[in-house]
Protein backbone atom coordinates (compact mmCIF):
# COMPACT_ATOMS: atom_id res chain seq x y z
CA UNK A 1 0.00 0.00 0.00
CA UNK A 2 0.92 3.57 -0.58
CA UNK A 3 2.09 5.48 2.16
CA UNK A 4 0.40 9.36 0.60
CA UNK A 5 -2.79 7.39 -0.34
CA UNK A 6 -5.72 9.20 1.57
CA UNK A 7 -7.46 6.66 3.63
CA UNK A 8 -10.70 8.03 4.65
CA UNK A 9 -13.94 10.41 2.54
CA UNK A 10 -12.64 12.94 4.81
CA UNK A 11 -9.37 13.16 3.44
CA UNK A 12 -10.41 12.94 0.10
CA UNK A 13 -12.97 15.59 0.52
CA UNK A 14 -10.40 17.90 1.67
CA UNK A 15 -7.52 17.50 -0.91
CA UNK A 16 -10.59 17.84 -3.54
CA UNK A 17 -11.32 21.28 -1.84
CA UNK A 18 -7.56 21.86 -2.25
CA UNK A 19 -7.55 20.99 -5.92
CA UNK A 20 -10.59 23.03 -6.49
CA UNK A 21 -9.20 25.61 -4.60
CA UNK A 22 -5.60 26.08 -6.33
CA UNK A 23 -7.61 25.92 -9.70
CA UNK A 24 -9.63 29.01 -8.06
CA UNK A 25 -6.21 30.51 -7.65
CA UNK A 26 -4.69 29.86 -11.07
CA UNK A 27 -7.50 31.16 -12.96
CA UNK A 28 -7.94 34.51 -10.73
CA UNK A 29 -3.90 34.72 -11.43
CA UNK A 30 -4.50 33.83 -15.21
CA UNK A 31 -6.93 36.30 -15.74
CA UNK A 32 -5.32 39.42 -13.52
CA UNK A 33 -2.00 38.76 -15.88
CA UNK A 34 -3.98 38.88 -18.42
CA UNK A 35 -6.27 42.01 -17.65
CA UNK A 36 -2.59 43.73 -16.42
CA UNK A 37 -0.60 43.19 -19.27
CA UNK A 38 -3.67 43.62 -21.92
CA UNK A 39 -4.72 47.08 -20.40
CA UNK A 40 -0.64 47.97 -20.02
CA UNK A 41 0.76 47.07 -23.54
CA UNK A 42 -2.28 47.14 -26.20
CA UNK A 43 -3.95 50.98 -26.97
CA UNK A 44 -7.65 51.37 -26.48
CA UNK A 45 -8.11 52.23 -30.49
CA UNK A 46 -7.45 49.03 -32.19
CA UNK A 47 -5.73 49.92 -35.76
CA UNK A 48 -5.23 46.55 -37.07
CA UNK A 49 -7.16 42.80 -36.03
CA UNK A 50 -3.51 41.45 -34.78
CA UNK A 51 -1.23 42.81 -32.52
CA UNK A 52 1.51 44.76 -33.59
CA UNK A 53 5.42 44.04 -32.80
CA UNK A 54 5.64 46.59 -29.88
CA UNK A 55 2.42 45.08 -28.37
CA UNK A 56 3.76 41.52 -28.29
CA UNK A 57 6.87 42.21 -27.04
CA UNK A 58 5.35 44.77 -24.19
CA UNK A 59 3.14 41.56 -23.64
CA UNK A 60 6.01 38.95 -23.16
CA UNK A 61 8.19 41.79 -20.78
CA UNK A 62 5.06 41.84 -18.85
CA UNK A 63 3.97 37.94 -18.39
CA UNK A 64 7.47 37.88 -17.73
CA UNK A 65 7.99 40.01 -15.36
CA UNK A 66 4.57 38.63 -13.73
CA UNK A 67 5.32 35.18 -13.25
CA UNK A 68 8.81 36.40 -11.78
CA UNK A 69 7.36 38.64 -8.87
CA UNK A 70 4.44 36.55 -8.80
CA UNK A 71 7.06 33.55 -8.03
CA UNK A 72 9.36 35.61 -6.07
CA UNK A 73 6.11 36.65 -3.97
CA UNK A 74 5.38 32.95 -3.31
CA UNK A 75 9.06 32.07 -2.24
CA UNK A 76 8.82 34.52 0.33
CA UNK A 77 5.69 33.57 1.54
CA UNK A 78 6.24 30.01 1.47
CA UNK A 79 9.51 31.11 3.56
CA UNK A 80 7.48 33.01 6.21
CA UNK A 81 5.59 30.04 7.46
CA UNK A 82 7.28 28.44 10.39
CA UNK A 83 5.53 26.01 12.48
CA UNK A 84 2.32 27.44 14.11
């Protein structure tokens, strides 16, 4: 038998709220990078029905530069919890 293999309906329960949970999570943090960076790099008069070379690479700094302080953020986080 597997040692991490949850044992009881209330174990399962809860790491299904966790799943369901950190999907909650990656969707908010999909759709605030993509809100950010849309709003940030592309004018509000669209000229042409693609984006232009200074839009996509103002979009690739920015996800970029997202996912690294959006990391970094987590690292330090995940470092500030000790032990309660």
């Amino acid at each position: 038998m597997a040692a991490n293999k949850p044992s009881s309906a209330l174990e399962k329960e809860q790491i299904f709220g966790m799943a369901e949970k950190e999907m909650e999570y990656r969707v908010e943090l999909f759709n605030k990078l993509t809100q950010t960076c849309f709003s940030k790099c592309v004018e509000n008069r669209y000229k042409e029905s693609e984006l232009n070379m200074g839009e996509n690479s103002c979009i690739d700094r920015c996800v970029s530069k997202y996912w690294q302080v959006t990391n970094l953020v987590g690292q330090l986080l995940g470092n500030n919890q000790g032990p309660m």
